[in-house]
C-alpha atoms as a PDB file:
ATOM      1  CA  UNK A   1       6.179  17.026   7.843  1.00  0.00           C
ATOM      2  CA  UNK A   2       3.322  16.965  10.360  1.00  0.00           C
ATOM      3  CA  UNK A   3      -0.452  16.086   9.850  1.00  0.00           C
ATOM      4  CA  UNK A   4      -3.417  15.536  11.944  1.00  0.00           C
ATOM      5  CA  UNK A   5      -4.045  12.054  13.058  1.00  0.00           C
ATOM      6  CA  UNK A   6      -7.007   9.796  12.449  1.00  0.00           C
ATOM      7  CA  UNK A   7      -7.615   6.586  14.267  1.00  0.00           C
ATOM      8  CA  UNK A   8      -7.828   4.242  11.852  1.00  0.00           C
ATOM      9  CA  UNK A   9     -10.082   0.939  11.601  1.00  0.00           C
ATOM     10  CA  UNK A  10      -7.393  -1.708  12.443  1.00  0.00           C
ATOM     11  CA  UNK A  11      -8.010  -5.687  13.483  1.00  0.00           C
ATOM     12  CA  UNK A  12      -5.406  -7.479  15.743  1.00  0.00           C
ATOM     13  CA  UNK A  13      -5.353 -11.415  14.409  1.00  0.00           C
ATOM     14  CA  UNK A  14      -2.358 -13.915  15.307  1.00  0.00           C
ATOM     15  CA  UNK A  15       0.617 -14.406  17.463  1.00  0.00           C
ATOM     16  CA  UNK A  16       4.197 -13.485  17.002  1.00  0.00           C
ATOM     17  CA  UNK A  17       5.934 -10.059  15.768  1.00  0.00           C
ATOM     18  CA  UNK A  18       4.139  -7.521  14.770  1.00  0.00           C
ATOM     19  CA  UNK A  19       3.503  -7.533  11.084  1.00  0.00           C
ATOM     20  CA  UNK A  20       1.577  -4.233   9.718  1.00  0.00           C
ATOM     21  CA  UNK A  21      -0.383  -5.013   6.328  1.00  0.00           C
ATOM     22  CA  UNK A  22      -1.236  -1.471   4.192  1.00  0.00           C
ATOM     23  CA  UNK A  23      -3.159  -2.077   1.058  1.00  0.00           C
ATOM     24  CA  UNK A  24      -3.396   0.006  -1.974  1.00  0.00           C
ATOM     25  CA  UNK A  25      -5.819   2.844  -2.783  1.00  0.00           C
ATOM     26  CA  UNK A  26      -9.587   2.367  -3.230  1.00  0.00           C
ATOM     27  CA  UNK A  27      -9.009  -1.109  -1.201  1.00  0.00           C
ATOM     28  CA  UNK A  28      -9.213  -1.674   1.752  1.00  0.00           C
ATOM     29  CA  UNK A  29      -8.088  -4.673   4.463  1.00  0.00           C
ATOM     30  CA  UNK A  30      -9.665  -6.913   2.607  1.00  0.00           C
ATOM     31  CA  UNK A  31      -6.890  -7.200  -0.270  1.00  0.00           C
ATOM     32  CA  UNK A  32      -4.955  -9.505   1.873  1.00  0.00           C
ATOM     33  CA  UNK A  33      -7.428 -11.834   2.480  1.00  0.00           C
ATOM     34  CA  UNK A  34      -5.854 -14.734   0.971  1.00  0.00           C
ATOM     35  CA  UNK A  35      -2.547 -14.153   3.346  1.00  0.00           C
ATOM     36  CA  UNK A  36      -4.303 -13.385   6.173  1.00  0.00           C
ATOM     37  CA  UNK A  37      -4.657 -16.869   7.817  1.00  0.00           C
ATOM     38  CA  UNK A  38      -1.500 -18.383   7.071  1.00  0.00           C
ATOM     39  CA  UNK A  39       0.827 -14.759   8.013  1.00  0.00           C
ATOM     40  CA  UNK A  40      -1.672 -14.818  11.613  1.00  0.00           C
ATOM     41  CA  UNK A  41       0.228 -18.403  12.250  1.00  0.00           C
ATOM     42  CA  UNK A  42       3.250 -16.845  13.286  1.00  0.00           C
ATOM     43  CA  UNK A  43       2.721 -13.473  13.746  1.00  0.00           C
ATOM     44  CA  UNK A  44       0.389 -10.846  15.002  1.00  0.00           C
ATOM     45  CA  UNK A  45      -0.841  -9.090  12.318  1.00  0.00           C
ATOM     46  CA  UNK A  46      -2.466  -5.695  12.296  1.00  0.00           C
ATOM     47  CA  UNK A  47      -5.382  -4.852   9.185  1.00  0.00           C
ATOM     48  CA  UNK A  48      -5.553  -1.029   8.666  1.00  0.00           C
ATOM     49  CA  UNK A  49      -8.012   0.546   6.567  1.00  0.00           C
ATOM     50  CA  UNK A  50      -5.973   3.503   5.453  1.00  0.00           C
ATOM     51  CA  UNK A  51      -7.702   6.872   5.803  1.00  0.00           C
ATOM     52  CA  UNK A  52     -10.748   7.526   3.659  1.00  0.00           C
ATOM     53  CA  UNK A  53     -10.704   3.560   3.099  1.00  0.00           C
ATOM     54  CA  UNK A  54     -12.885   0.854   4.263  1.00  0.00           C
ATOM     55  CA  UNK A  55     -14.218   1.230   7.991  1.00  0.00           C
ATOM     56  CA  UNK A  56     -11.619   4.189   8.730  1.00  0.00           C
ATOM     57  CA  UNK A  57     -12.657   7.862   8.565  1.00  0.00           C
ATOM     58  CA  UNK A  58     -13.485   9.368   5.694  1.00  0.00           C
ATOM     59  CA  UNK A  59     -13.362  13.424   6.820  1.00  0.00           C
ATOM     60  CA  UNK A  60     -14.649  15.967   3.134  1.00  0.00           C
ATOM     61  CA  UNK A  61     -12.234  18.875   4.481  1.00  0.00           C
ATOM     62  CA  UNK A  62      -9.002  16.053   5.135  1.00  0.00           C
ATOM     63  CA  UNK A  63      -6.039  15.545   2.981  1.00  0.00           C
ATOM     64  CA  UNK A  64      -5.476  12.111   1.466  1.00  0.00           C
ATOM     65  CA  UNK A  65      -1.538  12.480   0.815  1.00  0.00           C
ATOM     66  CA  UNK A  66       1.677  10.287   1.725  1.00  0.00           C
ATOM     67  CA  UNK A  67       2.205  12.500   4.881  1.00  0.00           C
ATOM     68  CA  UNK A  68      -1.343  12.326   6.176  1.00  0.00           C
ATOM     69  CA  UNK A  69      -1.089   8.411   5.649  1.00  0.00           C
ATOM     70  CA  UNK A  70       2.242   8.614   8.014  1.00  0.00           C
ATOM     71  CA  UNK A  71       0.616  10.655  10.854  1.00  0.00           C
ATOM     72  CA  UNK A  72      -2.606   7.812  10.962  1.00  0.00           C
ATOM     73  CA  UNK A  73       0.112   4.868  11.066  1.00  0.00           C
ATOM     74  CA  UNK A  74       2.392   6.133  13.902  1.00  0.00           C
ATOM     75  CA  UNK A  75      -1.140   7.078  15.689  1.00  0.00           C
ATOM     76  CA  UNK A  76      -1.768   3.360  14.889  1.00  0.00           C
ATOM     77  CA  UNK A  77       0.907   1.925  15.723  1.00  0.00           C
ATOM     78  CA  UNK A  78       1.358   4.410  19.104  1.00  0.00           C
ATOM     79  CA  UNK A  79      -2.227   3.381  19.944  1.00  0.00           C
ATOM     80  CA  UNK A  80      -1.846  -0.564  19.908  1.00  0.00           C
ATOM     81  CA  UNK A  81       1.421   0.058  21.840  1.00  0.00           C
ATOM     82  CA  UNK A  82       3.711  -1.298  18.519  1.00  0.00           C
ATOM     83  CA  UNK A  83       7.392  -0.090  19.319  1.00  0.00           C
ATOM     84  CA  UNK A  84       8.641  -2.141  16.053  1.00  0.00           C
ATOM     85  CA  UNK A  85       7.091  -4.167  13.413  1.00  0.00           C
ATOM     86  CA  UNK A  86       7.752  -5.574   9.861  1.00  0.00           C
ATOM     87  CA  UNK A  87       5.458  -3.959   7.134  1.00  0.00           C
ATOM     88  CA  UNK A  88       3.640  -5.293   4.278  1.00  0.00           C
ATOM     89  CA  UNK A  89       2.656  -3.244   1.714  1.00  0.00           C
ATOM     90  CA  UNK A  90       1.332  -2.688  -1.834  1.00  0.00           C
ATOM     91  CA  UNK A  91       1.118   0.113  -3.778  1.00  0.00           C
ATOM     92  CA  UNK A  92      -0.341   3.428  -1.626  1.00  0.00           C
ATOM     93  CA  UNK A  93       0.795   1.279   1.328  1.00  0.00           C
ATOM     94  CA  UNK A  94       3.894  -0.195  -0.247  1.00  0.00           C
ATOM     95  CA  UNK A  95       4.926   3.726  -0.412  1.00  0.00           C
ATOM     96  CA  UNK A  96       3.773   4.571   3.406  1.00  0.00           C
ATOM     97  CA  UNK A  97       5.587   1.809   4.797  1.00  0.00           C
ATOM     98  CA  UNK A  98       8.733   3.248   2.851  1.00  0.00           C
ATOM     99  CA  UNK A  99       8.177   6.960   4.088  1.00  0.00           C
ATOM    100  CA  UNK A 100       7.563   5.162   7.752  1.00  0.00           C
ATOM    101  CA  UNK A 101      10.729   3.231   7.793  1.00  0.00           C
ATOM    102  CA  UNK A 102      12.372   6.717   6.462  1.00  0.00           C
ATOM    103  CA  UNK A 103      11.105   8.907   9.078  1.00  0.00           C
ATOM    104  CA  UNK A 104      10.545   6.710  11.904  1.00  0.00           C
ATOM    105  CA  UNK A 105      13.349   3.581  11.312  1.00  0.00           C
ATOM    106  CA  UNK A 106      13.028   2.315  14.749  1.00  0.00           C
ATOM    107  CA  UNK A 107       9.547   1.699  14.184  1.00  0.00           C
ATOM    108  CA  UNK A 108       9.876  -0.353  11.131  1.00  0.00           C
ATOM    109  CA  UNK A 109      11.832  -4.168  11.110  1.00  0.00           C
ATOM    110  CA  UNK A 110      11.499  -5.114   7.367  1.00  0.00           C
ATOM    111  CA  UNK A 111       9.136  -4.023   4.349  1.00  0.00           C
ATOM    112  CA  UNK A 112       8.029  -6.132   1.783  1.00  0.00           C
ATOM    113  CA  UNK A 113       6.559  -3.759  -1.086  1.00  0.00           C
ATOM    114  CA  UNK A 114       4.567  -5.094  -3.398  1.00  0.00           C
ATOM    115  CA  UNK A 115       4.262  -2.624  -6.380  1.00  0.00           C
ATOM    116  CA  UNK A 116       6.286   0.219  -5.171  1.00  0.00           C
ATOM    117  CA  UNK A 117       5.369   3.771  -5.628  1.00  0.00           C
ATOM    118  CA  UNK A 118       7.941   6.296  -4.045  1.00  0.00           C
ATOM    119  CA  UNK A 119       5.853   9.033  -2.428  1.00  0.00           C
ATOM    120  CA  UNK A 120       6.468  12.684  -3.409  1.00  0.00           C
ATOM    121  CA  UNK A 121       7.852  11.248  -6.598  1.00  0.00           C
ATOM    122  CA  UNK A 122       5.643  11.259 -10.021  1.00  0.00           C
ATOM    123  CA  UNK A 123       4.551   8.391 -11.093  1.00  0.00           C
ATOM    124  CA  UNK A 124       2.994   8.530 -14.797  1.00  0.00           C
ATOM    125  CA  UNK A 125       0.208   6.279 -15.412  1.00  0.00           C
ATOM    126  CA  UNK A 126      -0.438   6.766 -11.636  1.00  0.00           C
ATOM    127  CA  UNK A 127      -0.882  10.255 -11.504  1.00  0.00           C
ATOM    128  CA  UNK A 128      -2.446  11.164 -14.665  1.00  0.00           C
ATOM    129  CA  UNK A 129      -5.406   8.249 -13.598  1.00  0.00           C
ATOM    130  CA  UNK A 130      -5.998  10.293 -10.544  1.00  0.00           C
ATOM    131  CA  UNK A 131      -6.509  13.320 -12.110  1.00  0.00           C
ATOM    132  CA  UNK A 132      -8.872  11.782 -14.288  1.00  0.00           C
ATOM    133  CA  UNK A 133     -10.823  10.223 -11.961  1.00  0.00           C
ATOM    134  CA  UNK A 134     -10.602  13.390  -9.662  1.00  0.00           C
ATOM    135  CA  UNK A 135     -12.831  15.108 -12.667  1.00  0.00           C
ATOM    136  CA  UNK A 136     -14.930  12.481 -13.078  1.00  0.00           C
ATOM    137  CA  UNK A 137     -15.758  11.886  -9.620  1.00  0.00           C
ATOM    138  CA  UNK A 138     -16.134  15.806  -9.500  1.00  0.00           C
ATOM    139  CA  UNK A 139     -18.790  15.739 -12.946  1.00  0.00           C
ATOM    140  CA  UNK A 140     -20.426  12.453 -12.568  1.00  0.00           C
ATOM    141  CA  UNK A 141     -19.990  11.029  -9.016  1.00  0.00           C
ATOM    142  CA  UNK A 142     -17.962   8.649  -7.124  1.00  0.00           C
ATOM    143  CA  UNK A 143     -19.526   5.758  -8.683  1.00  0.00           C
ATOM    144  CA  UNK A 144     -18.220   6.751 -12.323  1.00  0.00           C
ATOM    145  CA  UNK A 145     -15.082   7.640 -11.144  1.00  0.00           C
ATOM    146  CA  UNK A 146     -15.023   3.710  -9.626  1.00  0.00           C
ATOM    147  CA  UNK A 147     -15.890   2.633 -12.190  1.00  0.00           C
ATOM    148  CA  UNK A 148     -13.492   4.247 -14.761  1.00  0.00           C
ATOM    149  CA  UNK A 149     -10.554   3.632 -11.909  1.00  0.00           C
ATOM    150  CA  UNK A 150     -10.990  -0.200 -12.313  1.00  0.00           C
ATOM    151  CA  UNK A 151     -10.545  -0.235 -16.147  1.00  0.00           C
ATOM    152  CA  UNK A 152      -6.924   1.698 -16.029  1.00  0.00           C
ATOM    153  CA  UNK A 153      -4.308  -0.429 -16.969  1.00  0.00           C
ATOM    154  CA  UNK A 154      -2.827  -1.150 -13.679  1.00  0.00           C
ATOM    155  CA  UNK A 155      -5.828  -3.433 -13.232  1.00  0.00           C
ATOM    156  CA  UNK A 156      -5.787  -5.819 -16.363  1.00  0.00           C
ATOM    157  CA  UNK A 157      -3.853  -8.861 -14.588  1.00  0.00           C
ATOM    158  CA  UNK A 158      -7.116  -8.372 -11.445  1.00  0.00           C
ATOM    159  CA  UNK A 159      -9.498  -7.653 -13.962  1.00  0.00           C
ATOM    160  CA  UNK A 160      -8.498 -11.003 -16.314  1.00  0.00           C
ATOM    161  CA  UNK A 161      -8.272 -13.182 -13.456  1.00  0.00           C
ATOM    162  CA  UNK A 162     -11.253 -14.972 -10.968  1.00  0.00           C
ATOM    163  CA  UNK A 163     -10.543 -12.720  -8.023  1.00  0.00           C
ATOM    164  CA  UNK A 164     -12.224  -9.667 -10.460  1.00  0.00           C
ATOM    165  CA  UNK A 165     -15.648  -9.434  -8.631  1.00  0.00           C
ATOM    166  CA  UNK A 166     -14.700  -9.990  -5.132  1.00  0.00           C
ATOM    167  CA  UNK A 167     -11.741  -6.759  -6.069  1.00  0.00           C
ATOM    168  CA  UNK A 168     -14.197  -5.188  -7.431  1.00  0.00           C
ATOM    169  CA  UNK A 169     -16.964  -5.358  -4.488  1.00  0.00           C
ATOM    170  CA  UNK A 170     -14.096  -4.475  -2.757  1.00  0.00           C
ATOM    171  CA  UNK A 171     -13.872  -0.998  -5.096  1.00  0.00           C
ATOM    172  CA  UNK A 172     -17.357  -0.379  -5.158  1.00  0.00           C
ATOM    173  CA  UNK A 173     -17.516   0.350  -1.014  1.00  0.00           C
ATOM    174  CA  UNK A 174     -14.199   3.198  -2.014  1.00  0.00           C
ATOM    175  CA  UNK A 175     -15.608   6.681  -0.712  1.00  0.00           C
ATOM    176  CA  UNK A 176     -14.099   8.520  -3.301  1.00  0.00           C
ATOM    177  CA  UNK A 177     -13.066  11.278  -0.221  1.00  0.00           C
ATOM    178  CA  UNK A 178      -9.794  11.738  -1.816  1.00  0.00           C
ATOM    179  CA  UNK A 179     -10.993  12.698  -5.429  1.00  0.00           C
ATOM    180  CA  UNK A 180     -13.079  15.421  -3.718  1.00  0.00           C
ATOM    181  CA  UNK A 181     -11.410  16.744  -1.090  1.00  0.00           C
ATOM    182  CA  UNK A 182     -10.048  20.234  -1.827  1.00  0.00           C
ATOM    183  CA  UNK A 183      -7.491  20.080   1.108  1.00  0.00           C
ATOM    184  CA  UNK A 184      -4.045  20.468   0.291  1.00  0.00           C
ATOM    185  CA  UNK A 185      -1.234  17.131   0.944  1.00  0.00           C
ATOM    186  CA  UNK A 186       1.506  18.022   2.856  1.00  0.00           C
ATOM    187  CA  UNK A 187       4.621  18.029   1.842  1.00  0.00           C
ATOM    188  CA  UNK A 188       7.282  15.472   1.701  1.00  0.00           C
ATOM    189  CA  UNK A 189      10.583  15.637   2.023  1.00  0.00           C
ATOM    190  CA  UNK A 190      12.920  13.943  -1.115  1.00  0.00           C
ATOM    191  CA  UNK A 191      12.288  10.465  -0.552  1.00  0.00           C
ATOM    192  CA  UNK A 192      14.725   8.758  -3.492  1.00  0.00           C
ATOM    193  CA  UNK A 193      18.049  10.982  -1.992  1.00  0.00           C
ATOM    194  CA  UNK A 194      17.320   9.512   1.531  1.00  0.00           C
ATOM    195  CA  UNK A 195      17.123   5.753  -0.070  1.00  0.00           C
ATOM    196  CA  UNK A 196      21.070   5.119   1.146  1.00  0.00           C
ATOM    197  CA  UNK A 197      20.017   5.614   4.817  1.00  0.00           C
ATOM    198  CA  UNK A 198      18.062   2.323   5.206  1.00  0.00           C
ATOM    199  CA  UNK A 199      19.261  -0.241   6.967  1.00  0.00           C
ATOM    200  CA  UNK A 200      15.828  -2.026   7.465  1.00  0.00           C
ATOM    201  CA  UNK A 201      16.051  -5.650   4.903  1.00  0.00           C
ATOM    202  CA  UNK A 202      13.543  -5.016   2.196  1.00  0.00           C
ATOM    203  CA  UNK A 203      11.623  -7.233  -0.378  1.00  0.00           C
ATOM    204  CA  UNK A 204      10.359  -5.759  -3.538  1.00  0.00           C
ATOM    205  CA  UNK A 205       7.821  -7.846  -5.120  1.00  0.00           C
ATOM    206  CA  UNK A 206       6.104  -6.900  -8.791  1.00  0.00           C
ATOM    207  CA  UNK A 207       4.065  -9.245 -11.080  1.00  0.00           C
ATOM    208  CA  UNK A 208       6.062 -10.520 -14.323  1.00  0.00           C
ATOM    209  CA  UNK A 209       3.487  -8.223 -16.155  1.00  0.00           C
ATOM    210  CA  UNK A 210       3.445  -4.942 -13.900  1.00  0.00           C
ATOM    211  CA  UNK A 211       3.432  -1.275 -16.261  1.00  0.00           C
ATOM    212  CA  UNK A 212       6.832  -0.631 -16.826  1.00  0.00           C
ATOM    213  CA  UNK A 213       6.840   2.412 -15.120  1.00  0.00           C
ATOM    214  CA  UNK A 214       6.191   0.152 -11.888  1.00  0.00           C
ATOM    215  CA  UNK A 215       9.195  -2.199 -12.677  1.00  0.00           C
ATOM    216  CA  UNK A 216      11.279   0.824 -13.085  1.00  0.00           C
ATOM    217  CA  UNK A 217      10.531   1.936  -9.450  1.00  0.00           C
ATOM    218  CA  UNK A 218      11.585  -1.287  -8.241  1.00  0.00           C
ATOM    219  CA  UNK A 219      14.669  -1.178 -10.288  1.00  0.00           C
ATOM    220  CA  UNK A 220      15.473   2.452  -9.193  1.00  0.00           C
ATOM    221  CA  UNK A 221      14.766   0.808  -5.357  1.00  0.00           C
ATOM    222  CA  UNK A 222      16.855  -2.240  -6.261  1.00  0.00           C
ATOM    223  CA  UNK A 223      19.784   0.108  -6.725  1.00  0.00           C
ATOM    224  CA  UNK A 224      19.892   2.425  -4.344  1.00  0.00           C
ATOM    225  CA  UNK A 225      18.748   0.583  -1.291  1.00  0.00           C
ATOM    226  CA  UNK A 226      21.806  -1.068   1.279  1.00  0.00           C
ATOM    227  CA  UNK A 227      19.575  -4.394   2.340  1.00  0.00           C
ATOM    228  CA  UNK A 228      17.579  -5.509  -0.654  1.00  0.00           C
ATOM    229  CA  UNK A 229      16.044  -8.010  -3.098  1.00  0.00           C
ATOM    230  CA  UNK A 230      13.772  -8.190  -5.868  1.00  0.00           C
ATOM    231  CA  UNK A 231      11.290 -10.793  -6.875  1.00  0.00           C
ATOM    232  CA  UNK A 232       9.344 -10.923 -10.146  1.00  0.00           C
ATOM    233  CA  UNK A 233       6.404 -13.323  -9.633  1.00  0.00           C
ATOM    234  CA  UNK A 234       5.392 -14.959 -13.316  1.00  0.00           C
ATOM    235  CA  UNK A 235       1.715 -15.049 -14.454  1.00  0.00           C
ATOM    236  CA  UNK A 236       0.940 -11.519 -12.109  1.00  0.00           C
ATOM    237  CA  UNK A 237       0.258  -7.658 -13.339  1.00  0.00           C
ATOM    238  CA  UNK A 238       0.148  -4.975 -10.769  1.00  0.00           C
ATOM    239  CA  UNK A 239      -1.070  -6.697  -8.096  1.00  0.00           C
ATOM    240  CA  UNK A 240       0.479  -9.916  -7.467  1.00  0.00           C
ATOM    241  CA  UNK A 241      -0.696 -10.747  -4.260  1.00  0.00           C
ATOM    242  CA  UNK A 242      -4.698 -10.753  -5.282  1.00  0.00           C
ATOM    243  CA  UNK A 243      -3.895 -12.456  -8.675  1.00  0.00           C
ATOM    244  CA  UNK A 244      -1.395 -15.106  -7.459  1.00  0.00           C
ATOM    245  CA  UNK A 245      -1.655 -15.721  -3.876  1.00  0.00           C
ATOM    246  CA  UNK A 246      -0.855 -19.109  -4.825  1.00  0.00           C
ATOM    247  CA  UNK A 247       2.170 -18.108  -5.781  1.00  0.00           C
ATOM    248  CA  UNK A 248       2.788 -14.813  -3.251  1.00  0.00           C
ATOM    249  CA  UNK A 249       1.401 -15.744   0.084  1.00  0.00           C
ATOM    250  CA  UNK A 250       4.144 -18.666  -0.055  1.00  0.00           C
ATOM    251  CA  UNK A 251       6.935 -16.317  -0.895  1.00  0.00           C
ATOM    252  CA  UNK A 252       5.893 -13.483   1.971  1.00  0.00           C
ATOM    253  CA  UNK A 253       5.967 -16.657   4.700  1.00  0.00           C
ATOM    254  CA  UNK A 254       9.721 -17.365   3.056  1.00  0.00           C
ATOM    255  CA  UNK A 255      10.770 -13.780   3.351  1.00  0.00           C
ATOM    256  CA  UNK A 256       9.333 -13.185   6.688  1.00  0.00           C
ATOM    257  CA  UNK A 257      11.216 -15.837   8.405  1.00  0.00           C
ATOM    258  CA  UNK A 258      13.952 -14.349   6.617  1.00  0.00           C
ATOM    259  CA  UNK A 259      13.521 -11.104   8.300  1.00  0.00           C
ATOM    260  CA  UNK A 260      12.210 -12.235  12.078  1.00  0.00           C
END
C-alpha cells in the first residue's frame, strides 16, 4: 500500500506530547476549534488539513482515498520529526488514524475516534452520499454538490444546532478535488481482520443520535479491539465534537490524561 506524498498544511500550537487532530471530509482544521485551546495546555498539538482540504494541496490528477491520506500523515509526521503521538480523529480522520496505528503502530500512542468509519470497508449512507455528490459536482459544480453534501443526514444534529453557519463556512471553502478526480484509490489491505493486533488504548466517541450504521461501526470496534472503550455523548448526532464541545472537549482532556 504505497502512495505519493503531499505536504500537508499543518500548525504546531502547545506543549506536551504530541497529539495529531484529523478532521472529517469537506472540513478542514478548523472543526476542532472549540478543543483547540484547552488540548494546546498540555500538549503539542498538530492541525492538518487533510489532502484536497483547507490550505493543503488540492492536485485534479491525485487520489483522495484512505491510503493516499496515510502516505500525507507519515510525510507529516516524518517532516515535523514526530516519532509517536496520540491521534484525534473524526470521521475521514477517525478512519486514517486507525489505518496509521495499523500500519505504522509505533507511530501512534492512543486514538480517540469520533464517528468511526473503517477504511476499505462500505459504509452505506456514507458511500452512496459520495456517489451522489460525485455526479452532482460532475453536472452542476462543486458548489451544488456542497450544498447537497450538507443536507445528508449525517449532518442534522450540525445543521439543528448554533454552530450550523460557522460548519457551514467551513464547507463552502471544500474544493470538491475528490468528487472530480478520476484517479484511482489505492488499495487497502482488510482493515476489520487486523482489528485483534492493536495494542494502542482507544476511545470511541459517537453522539447519542449518530445513523445507526455509525453506532454499528463503533460496536463492531468495541468488540474486536484488545484496549478499548466506548462513549455515547447525549444531545449529539454525527458529529459530537462541533455540536457539544461543551460536553466533548471535557471528555477528550479526561481520556487524554488517561492515555499520556
Amino acid at each position: 500500500m504505497r502512495s505519493e506524498a503531499l505536504d500537508l498544511h499543518a500548525t504546531v500550537e502547545g506543549d506536551g506530547p504530541w497529539l495529531l487532530l484529523l478532521h472529517g471530509f469537506s472540513h478542514d482544521h478548523r472543526y476542532w476549534q472549540s478543543q483547540r485551546a484547552a488540548l494546546a495546555t498540555g500538549h503539542r498539538i498538530v492541525l492538518a488539513d487533510l489532502r484536497g482540504h483547507g490550505g493543503s494541496p488540492a492536485p485534479e490528477d491525485a487520489a483522495y482515498g484512505p491510503a493516499e491520506h496515510l502516505a500525507d500523515v507519515v510525510h507529516l509526521l516524518d517532516r515535523l520529526g514526530i516519532a509517536s503521538a496520540h491521534v484525534l480523529g473524526t470521521h475521514t480522520g477517525a478512519g486514517i488514524g486507525l489505518l496509521l496505528a495499523l500500519e505504522h503502530p509505533d507511530r501512534v500512542a492512543s486514538l480517540i475516534l469520533e464517528g468511526a468509519v473503517i477504511p476499505g470497508a462500505p459504509l452505506a449512507p456514507n458511500d452512496a452520499a459520495l456517489a451522489r455528490e460525485r455526479a452532482i459536482a460532475r453536472e452542476q459544480g462543486v458548489a451544488a454538490a456542497r450544498a447537497d453534501w450538507f443536507e445528508q443526514p449525517f449532518f442534522d444534529g450540525a445543521r439543528r444546532g448554533p454552530g450550523a453557519a460557522a460548519l457551514r463556512a467551513i464547507m463552502d471553502e471544500f474544493s470538491g478535488a475528490p468528487w472530480l478526480t478520476a484517479a484511482v484509490q489505492a488499495l487497502v489491505p482488510p482493515v476489520t481482520e487486523r482489528l485483534g493486533s492493536l495494542r494502542q488504548p482507544v476511545s470511541l466517541v459517537n453522539g447519542a443520535g449518530d445513523l445507526p450504521e455509525f453506532l454499528d461501526v463503533a460496536r463492531l470496534l468495541e468488540r474486536e479491539l484488545p484496549h478499548v472503550r466506548r462513549y455515547l455523548v447525549p444531545g449529539a448526532g454525527g458529529f459530537p465534537s462541533w455540536e457539544r464541545p461543551d460536553a466533548v472537549t471535557p471528555l477528550l482532556l479526561r481520556i487524554l490524561e488517561e492515555h499520556d
